[in-house]
N, C-alpha and C. Protein backbone atom coordinates (compact mmCIF):
# COMPACT_ATOMS: atom_id res chain seq x y z
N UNK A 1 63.75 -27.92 44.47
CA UNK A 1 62.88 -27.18 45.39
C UNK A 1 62.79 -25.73 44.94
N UNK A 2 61.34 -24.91 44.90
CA UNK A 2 61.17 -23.57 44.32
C UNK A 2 60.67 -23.11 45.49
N UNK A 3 61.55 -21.91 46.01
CA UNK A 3 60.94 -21.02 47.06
C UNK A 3 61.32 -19.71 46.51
N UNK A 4 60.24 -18.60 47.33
CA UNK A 4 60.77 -16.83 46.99
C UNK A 4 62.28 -16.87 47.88
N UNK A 5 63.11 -16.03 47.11
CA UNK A 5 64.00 -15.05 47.12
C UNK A 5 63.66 -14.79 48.35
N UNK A 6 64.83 -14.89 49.33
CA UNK A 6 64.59 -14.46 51.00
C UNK A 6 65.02 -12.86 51.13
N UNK A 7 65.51 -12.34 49.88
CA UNK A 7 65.41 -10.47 50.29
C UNK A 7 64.56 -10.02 50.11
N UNK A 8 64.40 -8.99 50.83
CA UNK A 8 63.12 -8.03 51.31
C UNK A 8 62.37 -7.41 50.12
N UNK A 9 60.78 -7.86 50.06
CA UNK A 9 60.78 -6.87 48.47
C UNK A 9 61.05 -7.48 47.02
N UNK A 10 62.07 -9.05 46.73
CA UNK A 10 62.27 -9.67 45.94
C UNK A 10 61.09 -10.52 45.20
N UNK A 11 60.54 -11.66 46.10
CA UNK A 11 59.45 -12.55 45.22
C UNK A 11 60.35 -12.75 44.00
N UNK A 12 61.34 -13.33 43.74
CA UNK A 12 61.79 -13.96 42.52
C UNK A 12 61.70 -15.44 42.83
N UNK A 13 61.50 -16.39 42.19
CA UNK A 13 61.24 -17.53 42.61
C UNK A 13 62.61 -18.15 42.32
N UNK A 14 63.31 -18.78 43.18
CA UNK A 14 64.85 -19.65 42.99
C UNK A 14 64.29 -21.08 43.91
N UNK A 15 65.74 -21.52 43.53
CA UNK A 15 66.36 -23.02 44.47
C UNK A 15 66.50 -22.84 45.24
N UNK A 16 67.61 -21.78 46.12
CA UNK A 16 68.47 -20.91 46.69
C UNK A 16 67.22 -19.89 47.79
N UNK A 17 68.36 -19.38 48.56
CA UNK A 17 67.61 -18.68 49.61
C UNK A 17 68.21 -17.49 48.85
N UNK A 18 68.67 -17.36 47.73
CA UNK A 18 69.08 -15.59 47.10
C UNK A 18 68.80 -16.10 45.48
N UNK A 19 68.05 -14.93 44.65
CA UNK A 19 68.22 -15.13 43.35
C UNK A 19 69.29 -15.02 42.71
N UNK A 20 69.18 -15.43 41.19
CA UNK A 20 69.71 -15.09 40.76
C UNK A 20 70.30 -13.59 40.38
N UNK A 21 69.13 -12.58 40.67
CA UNK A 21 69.34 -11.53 40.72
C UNK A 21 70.36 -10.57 41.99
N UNK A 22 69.41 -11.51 42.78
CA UNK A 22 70.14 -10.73 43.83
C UNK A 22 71.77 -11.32 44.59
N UNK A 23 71.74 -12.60 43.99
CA UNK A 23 73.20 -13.00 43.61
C UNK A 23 74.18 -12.22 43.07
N UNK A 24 73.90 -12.00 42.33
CA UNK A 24 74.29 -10.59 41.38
C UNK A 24 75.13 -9.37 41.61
N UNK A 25 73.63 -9.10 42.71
CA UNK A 25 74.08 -7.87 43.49
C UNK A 25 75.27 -8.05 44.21
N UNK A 26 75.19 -9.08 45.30
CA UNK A 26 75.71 -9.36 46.44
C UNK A 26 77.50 -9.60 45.57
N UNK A 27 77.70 -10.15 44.98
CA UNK A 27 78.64 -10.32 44.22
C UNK A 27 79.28 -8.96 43.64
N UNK A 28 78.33 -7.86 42.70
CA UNK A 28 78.98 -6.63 42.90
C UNK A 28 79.49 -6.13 44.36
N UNK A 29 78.23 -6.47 45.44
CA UNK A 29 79.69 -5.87 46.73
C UNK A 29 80.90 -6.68 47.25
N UNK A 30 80.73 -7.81 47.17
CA UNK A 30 82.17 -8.55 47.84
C UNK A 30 82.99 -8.47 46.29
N UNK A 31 82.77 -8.05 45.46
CA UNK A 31 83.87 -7.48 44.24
C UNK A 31 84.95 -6.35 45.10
N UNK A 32 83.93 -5.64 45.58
CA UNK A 32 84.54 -4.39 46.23
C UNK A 32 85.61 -4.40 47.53
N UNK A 33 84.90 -5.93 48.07
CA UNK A 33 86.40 -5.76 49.39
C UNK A 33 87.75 -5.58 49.75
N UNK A 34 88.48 -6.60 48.54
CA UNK A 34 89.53 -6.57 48.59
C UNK A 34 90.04 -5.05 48.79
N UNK A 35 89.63 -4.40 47.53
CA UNK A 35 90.42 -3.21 47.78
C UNK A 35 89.88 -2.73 48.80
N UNK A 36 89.16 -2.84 49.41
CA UNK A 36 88.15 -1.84 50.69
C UNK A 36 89.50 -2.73 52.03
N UNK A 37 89.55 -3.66 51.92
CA UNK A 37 90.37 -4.13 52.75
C UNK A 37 92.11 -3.64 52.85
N UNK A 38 92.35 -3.30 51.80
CA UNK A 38 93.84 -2.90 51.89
C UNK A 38 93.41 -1.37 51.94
N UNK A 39 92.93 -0.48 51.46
CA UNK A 39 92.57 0.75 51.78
C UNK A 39 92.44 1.38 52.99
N UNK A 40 91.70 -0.04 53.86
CA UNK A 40 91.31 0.52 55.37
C UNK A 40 92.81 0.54 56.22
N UNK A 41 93.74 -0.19 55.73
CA UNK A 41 94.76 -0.07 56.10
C UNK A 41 95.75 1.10 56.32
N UNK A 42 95.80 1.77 55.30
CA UNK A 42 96.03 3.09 55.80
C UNK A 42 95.04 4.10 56.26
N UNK A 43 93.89 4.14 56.34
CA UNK A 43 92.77 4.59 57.46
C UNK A 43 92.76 4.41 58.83
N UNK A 44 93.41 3.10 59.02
CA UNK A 44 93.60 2.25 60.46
C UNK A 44 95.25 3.39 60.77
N UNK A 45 95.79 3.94 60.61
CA UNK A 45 96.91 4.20 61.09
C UNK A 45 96.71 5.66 60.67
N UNK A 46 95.92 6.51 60.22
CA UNK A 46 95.73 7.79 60.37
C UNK A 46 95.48 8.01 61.67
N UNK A 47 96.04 9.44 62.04
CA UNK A 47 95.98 10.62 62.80
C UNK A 47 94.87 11.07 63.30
N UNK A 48 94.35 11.23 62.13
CA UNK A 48 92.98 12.51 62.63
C UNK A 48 91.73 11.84 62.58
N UNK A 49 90.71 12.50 63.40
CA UNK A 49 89.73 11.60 63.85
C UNK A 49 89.83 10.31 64.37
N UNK A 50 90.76 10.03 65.20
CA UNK A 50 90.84 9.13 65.99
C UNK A 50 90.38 8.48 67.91
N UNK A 51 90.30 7.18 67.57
CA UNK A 51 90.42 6.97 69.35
C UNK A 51 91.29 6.44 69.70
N UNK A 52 91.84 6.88 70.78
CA UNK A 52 93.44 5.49 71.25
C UNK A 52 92.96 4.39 71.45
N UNK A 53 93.80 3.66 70.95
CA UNK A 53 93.86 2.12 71.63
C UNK A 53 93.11 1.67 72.61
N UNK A 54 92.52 0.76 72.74
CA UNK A 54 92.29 0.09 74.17
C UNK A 54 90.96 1.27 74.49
N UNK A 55 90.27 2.14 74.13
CA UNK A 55 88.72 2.58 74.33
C UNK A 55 89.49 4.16 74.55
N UNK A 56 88.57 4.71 74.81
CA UNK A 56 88.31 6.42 74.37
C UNK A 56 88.38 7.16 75.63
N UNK A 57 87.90 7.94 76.10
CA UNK A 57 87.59 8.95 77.36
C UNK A 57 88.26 10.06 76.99
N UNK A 58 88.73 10.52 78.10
CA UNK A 58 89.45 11.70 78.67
C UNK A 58 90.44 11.55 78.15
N UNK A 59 91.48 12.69 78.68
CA UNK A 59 92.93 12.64 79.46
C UNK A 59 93.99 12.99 78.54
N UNK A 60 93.71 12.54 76.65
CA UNK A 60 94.37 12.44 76.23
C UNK A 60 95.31 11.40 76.44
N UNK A 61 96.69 11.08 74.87
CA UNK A 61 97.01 10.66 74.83
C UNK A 61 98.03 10.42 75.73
N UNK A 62 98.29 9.53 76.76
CA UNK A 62 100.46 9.73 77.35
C UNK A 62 101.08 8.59 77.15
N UNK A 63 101.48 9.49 77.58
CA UNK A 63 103.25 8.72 77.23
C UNK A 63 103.44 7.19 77.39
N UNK A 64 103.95 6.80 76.35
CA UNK A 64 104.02 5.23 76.92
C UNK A 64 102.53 4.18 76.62
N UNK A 65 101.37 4.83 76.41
CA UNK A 65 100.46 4.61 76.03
C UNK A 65 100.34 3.59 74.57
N UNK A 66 99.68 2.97 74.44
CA UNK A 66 99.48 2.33 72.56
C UNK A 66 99.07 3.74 71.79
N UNK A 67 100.14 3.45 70.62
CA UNK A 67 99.20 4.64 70.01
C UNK A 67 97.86 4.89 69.01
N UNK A 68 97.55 6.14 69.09
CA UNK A 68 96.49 6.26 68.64
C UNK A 68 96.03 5.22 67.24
N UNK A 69 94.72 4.93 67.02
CA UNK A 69 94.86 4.12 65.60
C UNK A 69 93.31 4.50 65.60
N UNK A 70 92.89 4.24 64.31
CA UNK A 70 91.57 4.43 64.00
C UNK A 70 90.69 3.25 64.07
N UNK A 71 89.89 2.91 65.53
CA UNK A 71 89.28 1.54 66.02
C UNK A 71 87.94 1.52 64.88
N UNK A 72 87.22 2.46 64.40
CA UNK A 72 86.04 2.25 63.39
C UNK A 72 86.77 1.29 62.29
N UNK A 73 87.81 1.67 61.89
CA UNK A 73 88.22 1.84 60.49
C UNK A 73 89.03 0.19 60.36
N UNK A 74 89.76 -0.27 61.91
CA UNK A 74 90.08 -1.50 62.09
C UNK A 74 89.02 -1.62 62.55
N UNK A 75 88.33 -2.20 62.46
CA UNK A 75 86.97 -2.88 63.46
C UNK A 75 85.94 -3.33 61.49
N UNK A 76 85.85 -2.22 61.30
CA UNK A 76 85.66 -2.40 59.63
C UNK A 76 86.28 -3.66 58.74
N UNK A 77 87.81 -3.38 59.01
CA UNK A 77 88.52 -4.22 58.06
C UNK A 77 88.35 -5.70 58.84
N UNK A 78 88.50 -5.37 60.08
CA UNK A 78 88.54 -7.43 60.42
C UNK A 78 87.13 -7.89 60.24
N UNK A 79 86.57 -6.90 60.43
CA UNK A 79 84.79 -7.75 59.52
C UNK A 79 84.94 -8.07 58.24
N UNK A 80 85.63 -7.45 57.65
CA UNK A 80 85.45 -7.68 55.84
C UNK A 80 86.28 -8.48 55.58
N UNK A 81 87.03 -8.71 56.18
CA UNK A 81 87.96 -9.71 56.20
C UNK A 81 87.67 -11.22 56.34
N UNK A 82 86.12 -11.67 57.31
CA UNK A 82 85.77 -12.30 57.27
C UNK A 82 84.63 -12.42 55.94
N UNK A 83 84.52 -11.73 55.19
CA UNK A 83 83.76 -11.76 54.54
C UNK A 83 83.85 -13.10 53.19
N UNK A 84 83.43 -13.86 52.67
CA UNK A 84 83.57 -14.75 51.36
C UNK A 84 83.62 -13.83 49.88
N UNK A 85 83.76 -14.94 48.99
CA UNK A 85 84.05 -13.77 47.54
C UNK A 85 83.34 -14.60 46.51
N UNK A 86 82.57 -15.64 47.22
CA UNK A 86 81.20 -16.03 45.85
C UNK A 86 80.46 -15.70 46.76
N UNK A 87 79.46 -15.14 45.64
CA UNK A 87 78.23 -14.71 46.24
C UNK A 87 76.99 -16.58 46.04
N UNK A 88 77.48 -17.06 45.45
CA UNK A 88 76.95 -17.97 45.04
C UNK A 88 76.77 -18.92 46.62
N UNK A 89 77.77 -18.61 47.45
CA UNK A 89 77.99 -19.98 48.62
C UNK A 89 77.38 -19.69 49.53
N UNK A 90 76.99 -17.94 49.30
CA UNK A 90 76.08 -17.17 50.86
C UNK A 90 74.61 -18.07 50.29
N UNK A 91 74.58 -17.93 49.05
CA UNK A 91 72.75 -18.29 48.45
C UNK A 91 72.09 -19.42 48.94
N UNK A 92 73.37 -21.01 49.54
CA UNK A 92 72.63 -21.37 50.29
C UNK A 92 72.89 -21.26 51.48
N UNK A 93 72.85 -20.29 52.08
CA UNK A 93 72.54 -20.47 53.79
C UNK A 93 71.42 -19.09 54.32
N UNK A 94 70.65 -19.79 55.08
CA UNK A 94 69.23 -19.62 55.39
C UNK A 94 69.01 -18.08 55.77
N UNK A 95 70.62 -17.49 56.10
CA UNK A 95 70.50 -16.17 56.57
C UNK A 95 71.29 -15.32 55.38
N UNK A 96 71.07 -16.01 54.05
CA UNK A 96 71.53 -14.70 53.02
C UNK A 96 71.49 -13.66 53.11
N UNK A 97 69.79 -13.92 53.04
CA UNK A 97 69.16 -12.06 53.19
C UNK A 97 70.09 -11.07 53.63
N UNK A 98 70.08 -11.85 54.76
CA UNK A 98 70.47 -10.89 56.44
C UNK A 98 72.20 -10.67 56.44
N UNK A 99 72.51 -11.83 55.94
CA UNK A 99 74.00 -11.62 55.73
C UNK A 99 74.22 -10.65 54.77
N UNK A 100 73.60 -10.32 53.37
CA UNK A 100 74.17 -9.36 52.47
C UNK A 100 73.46 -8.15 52.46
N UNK A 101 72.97 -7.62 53.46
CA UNK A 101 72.65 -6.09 53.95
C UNK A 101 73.74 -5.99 54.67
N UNK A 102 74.10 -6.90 55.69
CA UNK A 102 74.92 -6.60 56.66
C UNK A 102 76.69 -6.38 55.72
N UNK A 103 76.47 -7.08 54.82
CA UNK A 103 77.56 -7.11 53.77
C UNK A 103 77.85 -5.62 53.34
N UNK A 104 76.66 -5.61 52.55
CA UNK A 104 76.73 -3.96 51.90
C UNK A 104 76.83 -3.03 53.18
N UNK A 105 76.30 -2.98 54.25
CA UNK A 105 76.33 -1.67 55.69
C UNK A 105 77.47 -1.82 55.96
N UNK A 106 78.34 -2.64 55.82
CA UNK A 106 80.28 -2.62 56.07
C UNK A 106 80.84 -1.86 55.00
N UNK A 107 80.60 -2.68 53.68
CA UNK A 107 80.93 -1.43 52.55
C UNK A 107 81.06 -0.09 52.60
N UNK A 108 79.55 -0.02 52.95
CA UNK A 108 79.51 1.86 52.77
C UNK A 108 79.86 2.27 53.72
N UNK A 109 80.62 1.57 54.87
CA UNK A 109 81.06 2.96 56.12
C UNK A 109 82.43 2.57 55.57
N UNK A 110 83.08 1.70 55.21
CA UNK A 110 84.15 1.20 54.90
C UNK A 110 84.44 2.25 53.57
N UNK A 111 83.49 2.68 52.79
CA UNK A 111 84.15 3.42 51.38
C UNK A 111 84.04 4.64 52.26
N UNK A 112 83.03 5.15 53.46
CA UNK A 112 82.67 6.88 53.68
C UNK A 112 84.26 6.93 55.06
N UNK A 113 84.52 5.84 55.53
CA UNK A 113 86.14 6.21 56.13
C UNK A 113 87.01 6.03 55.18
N UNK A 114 86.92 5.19 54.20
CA UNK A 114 88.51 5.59 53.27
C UNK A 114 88.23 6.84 52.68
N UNK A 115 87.06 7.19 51.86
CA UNK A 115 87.20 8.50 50.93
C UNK A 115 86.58 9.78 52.30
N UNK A 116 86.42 9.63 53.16
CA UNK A 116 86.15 10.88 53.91
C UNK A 116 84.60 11.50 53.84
N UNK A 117 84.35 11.83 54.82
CA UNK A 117 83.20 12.32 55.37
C UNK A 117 82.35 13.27 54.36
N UNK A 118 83.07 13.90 53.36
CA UNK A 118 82.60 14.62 52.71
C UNK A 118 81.93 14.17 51.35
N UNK A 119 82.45 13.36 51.16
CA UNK A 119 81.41 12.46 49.78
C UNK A 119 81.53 10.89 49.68
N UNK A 120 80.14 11.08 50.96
CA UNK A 120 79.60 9.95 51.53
C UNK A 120 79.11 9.03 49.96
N UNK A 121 79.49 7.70 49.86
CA UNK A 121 78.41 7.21 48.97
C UNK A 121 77.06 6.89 48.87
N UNK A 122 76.36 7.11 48.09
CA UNK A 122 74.65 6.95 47.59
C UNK A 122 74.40 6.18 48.03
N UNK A 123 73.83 5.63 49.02
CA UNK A 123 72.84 4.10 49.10
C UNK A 123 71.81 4.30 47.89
N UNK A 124 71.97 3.26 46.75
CA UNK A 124 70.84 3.79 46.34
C UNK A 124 69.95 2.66 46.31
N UNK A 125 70.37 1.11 46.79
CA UNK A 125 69.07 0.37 47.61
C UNK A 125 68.42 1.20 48.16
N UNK A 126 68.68 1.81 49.10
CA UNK A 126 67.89 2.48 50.37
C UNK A 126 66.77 3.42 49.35
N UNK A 127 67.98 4.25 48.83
CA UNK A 127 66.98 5.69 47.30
C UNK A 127 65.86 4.39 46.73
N UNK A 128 66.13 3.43 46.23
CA UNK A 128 65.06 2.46 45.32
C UNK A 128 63.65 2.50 46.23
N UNK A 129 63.79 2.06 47.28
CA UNK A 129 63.19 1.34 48.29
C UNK A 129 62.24 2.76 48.75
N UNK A 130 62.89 3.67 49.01
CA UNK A 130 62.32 5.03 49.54
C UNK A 130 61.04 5.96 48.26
N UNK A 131 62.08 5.94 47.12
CA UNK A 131 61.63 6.59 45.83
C UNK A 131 60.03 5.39 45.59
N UNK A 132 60.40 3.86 45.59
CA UNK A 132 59.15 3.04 45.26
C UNK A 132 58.14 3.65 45.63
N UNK A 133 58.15 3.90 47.18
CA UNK A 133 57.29 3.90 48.21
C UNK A 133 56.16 5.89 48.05
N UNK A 134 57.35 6.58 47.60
CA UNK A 134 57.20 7.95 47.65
C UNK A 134 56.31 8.54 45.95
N UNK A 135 56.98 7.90 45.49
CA UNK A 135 57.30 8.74 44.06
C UNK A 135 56.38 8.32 43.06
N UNK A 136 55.42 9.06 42.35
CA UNK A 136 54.47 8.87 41.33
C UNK A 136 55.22 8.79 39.91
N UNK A 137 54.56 7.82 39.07
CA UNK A 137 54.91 8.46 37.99
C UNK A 137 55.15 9.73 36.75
N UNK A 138 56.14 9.91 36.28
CA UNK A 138 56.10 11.46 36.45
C UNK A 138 56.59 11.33 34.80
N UNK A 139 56.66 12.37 33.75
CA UNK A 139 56.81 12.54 32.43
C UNK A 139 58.87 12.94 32.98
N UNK A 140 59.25 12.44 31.83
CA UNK A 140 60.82 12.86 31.76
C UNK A 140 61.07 14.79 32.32
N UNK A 141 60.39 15.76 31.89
CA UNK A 141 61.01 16.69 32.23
C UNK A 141 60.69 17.46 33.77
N UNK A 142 59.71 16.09 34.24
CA UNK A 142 59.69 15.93 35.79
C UNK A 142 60.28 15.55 36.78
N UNK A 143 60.79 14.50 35.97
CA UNK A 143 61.50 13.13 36.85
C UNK A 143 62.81 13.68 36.29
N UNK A 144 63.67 13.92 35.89
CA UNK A 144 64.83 14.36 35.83
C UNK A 144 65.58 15.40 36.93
N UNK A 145 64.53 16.31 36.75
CA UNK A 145 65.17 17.30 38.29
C UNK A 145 64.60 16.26 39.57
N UNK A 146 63.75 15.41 39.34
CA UNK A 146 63.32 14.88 40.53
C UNK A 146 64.17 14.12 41.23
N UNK A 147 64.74 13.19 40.33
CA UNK A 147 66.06 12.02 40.33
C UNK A 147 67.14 12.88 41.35
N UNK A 148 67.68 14.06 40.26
CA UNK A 148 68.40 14.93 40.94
C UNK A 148 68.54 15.19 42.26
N UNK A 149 67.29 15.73 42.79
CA UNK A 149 67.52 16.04 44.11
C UNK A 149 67.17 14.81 44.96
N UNK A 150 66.42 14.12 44.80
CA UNK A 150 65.68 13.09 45.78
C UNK A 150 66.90 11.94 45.79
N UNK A 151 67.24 11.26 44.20
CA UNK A 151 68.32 10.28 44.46
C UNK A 151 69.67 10.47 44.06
N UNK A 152 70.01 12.03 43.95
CA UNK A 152 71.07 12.41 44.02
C UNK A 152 72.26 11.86 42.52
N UNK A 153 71.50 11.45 41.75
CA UNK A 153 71.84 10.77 40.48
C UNK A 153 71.37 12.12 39.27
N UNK A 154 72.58 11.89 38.15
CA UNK A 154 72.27 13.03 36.93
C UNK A 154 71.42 11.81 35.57
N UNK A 155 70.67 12.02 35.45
CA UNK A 155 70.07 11.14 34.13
C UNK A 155 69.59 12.22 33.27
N UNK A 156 69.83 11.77 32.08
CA UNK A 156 69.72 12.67 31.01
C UNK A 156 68.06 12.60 30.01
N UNK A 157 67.58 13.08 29.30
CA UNK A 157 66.58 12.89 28.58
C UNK A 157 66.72 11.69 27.30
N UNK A 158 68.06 11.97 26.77
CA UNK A 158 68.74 10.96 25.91
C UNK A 158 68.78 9.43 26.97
N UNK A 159 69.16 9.58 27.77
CA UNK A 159 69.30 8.39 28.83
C UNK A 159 67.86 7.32 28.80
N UNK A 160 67.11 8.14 29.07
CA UNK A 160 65.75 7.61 29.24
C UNK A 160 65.20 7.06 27.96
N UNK A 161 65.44 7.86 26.47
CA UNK A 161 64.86 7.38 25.36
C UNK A 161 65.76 6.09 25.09
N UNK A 162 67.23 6.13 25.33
CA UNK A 162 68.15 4.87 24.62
C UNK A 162 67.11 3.93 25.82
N UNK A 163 67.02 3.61 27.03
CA UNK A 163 66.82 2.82 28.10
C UNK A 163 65.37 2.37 27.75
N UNK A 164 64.64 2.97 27.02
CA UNK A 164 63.13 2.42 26.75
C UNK A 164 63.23 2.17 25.46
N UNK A 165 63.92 2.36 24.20
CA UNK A 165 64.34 1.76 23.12
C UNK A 165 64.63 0.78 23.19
N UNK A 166 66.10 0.23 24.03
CA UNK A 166 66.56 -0.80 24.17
C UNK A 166 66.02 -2.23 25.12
N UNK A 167 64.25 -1.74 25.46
CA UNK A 167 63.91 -2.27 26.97
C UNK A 167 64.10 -2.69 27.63
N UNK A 168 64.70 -1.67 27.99
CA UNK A 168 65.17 -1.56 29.80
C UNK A 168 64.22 -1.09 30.53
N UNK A 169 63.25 -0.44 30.18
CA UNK A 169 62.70 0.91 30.48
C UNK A 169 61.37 0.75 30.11
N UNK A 170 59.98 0.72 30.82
CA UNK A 170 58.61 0.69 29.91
C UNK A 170 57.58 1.81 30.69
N UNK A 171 57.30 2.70 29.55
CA UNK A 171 56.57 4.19 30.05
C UNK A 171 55.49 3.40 31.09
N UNK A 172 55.02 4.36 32.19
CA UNK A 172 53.40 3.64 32.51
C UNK A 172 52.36 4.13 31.72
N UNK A 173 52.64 5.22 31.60
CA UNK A 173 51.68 5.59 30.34
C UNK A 173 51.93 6.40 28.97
N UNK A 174 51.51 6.14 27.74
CA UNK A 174 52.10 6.75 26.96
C UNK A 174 51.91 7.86 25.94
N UNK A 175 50.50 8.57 26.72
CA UNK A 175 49.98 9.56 26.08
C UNK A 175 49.51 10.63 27.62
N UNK A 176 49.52 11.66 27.00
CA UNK A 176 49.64 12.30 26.15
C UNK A 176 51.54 13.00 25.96
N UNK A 177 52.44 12.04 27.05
CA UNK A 177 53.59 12.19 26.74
C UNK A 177 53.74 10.78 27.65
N UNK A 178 54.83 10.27 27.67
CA UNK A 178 55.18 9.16 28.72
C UNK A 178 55.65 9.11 29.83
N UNK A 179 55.05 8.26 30.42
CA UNK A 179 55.59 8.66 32.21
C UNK A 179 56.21 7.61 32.96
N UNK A 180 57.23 7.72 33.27
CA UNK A 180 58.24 6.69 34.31
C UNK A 180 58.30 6.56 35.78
N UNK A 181 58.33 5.50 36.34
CA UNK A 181 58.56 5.05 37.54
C UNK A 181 60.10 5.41 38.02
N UNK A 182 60.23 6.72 39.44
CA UNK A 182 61.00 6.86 39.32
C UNK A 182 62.15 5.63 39.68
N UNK A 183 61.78 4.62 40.69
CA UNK A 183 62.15 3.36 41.73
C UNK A 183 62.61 2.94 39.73
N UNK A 184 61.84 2.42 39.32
CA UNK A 184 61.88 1.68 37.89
C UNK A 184 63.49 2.51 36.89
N UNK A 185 63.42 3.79 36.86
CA UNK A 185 64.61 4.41 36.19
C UNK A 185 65.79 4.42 36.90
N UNK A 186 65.65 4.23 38.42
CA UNK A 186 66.78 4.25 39.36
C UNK A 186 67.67 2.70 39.24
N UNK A 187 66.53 1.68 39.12
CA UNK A 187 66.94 0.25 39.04
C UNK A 187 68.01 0.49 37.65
N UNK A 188 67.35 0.89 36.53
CA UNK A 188 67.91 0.99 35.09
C UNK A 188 69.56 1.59 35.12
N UNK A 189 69.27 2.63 35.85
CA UNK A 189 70.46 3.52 35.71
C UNK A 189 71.53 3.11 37.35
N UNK A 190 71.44 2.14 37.89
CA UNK A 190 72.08 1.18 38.70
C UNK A 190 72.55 0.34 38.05
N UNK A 191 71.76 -0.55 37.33
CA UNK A 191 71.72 -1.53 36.46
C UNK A 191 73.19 -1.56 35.57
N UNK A 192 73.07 0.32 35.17
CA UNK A 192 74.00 0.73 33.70
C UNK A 192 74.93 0.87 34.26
N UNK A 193 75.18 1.54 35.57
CA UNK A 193 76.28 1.57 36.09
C UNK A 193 77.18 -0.03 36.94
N UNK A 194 76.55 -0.76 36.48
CA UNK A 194 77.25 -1.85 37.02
C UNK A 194 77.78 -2.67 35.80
N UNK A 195 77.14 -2.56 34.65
CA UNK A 195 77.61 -3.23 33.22
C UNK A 195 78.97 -2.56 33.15
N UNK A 196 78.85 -1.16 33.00
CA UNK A 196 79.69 -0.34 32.62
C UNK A 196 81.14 -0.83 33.48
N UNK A 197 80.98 -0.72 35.28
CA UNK A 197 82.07 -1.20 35.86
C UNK A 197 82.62 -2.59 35.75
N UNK A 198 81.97 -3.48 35.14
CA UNK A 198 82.57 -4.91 34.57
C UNK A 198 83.10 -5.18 33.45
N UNK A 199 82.43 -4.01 32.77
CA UNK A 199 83.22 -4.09 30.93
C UNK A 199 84.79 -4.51 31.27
């Protein structure tokens, strides 16, 4: 049986209610739990920024009370906990899609409470999806500061020539200099960074 890819935006044609591609993906994030799961563990028993036990209000903590624990941070881990570790077994059931957004939205609050508020990680699904929708094609010494600020990623000029050498990468146009899709260089340089973390 050939049906589209049930994620948003995909049209890859599979067996499966997830491609092969996006198999893929989903598999780079449940790579990530385990440790996201023992990590939250000492998050769950920090101090600061916390709610007590048993719900929030007033009054402060007293005496005799459960003590304080971090309910986001446990509430996090017993979800991920339920989570599977082939991505292959979510592909057939009818709510993939829906299951591996909800997969990845545990992740990233799960990595922004272990590493702290201050260097939140990139969604850069979300950057792909946003940049598609926004962003013209633009010549390299456009799209480089553009990347920068908009998807918060450093790509180099060298970056872009190895990535369209090697095709990864195909200009939209190629005169009177060449011009890239920024959604298209973001996929590439996602792409590189996920080879790189499996080497």
């Amino acid at each position: 049986m050939s049906m589209e890819c049930t994620t948003a935006d995909c049209q890859n044609h599979t067996s499966t209610y997830l491609c092969t591609g996006c198999i893929r993906d989903l598999q780079a994030w449940l790579d990530m739990v385990p440790d996201l799961v023992k990590a939250l563990s000492v998050t769950v028993a920090k101090l600061d920024n916390v709610r007590p036990a048993g719900g929030g209000g007033g009054g402060g903590h007293k005496p005799g009370s459960a003590a304080p624990i971090n309910l986001d941070a446990l509430q996090l881990q017993e979800n991920l906990r339920t989570v599977g570790t082939d991505a292959k077994a979510y592909a057939h059931d009818p709510r993939a899609a829906g299951l591996a957004l909800l997969i990845q939205d545990w992740v990233n609050k799960a990595e922004i409470l272990v590493s702290g508020p201050n260097e939140p990680p990139v969604n850069h699904a979300a950057n792909r999806e946003r940049i598609k929708n926004i962003a013209p094609a633009m010549p390299t010494r456009q799209l480089l500061p553009w990347l920068k600020l908009h998807a918060q990623i450093i790509v180099t000029s060298k970056d872009i020539r190895n990535w369209a050498h090697r095709g990864k990468l195909r200009a939209v146009e190629r005169t009177p200099q060449p011009t890239y899709n920024p959604h298209e260089v973001l996929d590439v340089w996602y792409e590189t960074r996920r080879e790189e973390s499996h080497a």
